[in-house]
Protein backbone atom coordinates (compact mmCIF):
# COMPACT_ATOMS: atom_id res chain seq x y z
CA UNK A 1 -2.95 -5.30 10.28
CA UNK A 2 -6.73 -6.11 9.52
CA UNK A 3 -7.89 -9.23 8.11
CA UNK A 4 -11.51 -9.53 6.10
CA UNK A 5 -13.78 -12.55 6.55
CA UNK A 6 -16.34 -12.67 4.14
CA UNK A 7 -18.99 -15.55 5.16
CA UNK A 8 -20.63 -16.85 2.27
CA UNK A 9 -21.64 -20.53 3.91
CA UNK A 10 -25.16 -20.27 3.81
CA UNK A 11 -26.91 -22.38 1.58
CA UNK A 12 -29.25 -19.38 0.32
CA UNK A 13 -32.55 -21.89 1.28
CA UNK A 14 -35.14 -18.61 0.18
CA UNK A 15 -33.54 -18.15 -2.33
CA UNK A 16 -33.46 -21.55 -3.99
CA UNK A 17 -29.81 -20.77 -5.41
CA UNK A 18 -26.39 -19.66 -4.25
CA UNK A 19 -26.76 -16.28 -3.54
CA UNK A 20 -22.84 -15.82 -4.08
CA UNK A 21 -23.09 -16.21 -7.76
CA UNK A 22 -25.75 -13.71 -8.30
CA UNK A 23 -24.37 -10.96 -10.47
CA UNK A 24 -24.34 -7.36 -9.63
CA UNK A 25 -22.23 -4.70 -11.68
CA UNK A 26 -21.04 -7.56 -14.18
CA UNK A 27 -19.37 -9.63 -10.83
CA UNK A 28 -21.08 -12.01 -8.94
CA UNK A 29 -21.86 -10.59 -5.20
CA UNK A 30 -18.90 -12.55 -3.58
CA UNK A 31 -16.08 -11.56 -6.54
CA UNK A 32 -17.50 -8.28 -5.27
CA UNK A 33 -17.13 -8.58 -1.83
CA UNK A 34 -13.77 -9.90 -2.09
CA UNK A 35 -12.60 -7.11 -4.58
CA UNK A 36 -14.21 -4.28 -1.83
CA UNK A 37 -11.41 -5.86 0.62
CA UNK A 38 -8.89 -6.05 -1.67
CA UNK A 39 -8.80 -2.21 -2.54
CA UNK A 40 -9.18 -1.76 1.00
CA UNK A 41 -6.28 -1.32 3.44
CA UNK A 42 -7.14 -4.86 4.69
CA UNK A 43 -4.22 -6.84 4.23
CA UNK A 44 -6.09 -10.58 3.83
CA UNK A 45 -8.84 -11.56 2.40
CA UNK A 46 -10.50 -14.49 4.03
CA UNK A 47 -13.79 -16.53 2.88
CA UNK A 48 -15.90 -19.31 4.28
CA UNK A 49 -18.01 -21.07 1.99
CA UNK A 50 -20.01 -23.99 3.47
CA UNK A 51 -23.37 -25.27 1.00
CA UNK A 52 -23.29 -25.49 -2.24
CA UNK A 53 -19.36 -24.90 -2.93
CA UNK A 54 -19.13 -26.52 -5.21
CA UNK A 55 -21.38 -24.65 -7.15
CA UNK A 56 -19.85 -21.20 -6.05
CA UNK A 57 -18.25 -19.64 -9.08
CA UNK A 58 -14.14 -19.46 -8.78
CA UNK A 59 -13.40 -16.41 -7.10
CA UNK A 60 -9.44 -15.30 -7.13
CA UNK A 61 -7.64 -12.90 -4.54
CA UNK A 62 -8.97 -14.39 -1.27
CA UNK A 63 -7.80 -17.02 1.07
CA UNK A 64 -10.70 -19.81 0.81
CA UNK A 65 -11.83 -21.90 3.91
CA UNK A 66 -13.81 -24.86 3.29
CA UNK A 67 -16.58 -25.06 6.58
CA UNK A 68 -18.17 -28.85 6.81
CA UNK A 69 -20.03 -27.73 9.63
CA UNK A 70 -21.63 -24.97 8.20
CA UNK A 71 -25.23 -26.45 9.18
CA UNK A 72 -24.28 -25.59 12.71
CA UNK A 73 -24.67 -21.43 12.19
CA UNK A 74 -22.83 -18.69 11.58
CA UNK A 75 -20.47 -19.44 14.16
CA UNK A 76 -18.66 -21.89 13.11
CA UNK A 77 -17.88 -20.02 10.07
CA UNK A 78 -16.36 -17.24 12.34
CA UNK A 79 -14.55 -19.60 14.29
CA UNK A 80 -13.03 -21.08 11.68
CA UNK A 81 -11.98 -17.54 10.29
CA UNK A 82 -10.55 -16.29 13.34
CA UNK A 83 -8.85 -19.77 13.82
CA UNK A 84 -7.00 -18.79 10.11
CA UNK A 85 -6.45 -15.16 11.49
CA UNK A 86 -4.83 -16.05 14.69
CA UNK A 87 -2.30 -17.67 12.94
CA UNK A 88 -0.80 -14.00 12.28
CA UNK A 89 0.41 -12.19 15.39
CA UNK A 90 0.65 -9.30 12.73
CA UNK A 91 -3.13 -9.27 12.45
CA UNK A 92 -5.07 -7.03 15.33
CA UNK A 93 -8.30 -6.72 13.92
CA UNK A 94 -11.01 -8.69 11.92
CA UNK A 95 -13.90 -7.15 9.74
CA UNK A 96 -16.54 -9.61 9.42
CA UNK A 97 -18.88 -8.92 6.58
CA UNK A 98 -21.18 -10.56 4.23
CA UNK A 99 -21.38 -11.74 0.67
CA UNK A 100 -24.60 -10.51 0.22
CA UNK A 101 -24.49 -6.66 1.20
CA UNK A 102 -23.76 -5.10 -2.23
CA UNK A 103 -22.88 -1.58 -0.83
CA UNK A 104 -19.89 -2.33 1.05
CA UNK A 105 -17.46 -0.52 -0.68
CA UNK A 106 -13.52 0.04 0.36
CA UNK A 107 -14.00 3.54 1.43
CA UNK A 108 -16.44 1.81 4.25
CA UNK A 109 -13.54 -0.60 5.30
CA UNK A 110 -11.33 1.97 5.62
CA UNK A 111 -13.38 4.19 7.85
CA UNK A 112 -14.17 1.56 9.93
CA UNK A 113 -10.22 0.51 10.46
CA UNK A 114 -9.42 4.57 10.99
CA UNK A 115 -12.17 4.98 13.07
CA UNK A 116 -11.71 2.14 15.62
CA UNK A 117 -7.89 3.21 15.80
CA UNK A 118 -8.99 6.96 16.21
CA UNK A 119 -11.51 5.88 19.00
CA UNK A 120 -9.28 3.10 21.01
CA UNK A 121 -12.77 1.09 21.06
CA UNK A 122 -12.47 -2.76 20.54
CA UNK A 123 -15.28 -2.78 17.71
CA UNK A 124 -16.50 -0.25 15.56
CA UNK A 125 -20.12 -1.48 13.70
CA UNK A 126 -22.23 -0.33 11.30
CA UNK A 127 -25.47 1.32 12.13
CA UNK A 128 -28.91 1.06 9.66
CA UNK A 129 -32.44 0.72 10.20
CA UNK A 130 -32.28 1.36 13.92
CA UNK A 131 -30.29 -1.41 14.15
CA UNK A 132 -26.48 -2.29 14.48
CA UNK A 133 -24.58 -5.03 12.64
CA UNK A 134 -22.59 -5.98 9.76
CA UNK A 135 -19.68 -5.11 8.59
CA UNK A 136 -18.20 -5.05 12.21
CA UNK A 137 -14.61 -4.57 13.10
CA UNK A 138 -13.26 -6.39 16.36
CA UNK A 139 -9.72 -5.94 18.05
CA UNK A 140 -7.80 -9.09 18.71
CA UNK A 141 -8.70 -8.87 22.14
CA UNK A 142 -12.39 -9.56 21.75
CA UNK A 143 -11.14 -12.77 19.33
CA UNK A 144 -11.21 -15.16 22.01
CA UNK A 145 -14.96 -13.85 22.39
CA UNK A 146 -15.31 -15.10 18.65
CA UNK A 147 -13.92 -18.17 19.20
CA UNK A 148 -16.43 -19.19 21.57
CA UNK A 149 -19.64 -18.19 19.74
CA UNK A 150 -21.57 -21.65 19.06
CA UNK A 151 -24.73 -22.28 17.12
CA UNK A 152 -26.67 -19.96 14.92
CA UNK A 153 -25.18 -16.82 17.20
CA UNK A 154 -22.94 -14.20 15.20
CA UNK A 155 -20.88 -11.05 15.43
CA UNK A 156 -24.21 -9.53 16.95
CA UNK A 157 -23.65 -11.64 20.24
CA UNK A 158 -20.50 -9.64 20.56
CA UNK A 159 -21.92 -6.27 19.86
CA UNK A 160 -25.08 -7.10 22.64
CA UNK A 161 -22.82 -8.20 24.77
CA UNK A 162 -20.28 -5.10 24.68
CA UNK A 163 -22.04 -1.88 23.73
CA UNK A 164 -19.97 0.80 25.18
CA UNK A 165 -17.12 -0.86 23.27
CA UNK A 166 -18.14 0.18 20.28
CA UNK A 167 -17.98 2.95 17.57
CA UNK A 168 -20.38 3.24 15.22
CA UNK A 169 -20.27 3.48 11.56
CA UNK A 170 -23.44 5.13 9.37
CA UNK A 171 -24.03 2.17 6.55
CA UNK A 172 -27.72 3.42 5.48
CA UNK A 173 -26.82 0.74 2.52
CA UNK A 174 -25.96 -2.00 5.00
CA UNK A 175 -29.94 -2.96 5.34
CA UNK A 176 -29.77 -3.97 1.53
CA UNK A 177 -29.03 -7.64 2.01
CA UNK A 178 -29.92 -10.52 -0.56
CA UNK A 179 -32.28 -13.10 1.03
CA UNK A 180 -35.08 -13.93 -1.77
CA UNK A 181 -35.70 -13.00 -5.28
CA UNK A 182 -37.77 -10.05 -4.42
CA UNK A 183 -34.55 -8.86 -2.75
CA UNK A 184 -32.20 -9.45 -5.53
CA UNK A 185 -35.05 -7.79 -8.20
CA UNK A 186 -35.13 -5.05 -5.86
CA UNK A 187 -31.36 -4.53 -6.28
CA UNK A 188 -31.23 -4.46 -10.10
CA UNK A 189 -34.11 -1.90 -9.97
CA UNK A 190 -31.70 0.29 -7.59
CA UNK A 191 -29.21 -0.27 -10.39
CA UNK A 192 -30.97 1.08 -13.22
CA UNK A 193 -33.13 3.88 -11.43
């Protein structure tokens, strides 16, 4: 079984609002995110909101955590995740994505579950602008790994730290993230062109 963790604790400080509520195809970005897992073949639906829940719009169809700690980093949103995960033995794998990386659709999920089980790796990442990141899959066996990122470190620790264990996914999309208002204008020009 695969479990989705969305992270949506970041308190959006470019952008001067939550970034989670902005809307994109009539949803706001996290209602989106969610509803990518849910036609997935992911089985949960997990998401950490930190600043400014209580300004996050209700979202339905996802297990929410709550992270006080969220000033810390990203990490202690994925601890806490994993931490909700473990409590499955069903569970073997964890895709950690984003709220704010409109393009992730279910069909990209999927590949990335089929591919990692087709490959025997431990992760299987998404590739884009010479880089590699987000969404990333990880086996349970690299969990413990997760569990012991600290600070402002995230999934890319893991993926720097194993390369060879990892297949990679094409996600030309996955550079299209939502950090400023130029970034969300650029996005609803996308849209309509």
């Amino acid at each position: 079984m695969t479990g989705l963790i969305i992270l949506a604790a970041g308190e959006s400080s470019r952008l001067g609002q939550p970034k989670q509520n902005l809307l994109y195809n009539g949803k706001t970005l996290l209602q989106n995110a969610i509803e990518a897992g849910q036609k997935s073949e992911c089985e949960e639906v997990i998401v950490v909101l930190g600043a400014n829940s209580h300004k996050i719009t209700p979202v339905t169809g996802a297990t929410i955590l709550h992270n006080a700690d969220w000033k810390e980093g990203m990490a202690s949103s994925i601890r806490m995740a994993i931490t909700e995960i473990n409590k499955s033995s069903l569970v073997d794998k964890a895709i950690i994505m984003l709220c704010d990386q409109p393009f992730v659709s279910p069909e990209l999920l999927n590949t990335m579950i089929y591919k990692q089980v087709e490959t025997g790796k431990f992760i299987a990442a998404c590739t884009y602008n010479n880089t590699i990141g987000v969404p990333a899959l990880f086996h349970r066996k690299l969990f413990t790994k997760l569990l012991q990122l600290q600070g402002r470190d995230g999934a890319k620790r893991i993926l720097k730290d194993h390369p060879n264990d990892i297949v990679k996914i094409q996600f030309n999309n996955g550079a299209i993230d939502i950090d400023t208002l130029a970034d969300y204008e650029q996005l609803l020009n996308l849209k309509a062109n």
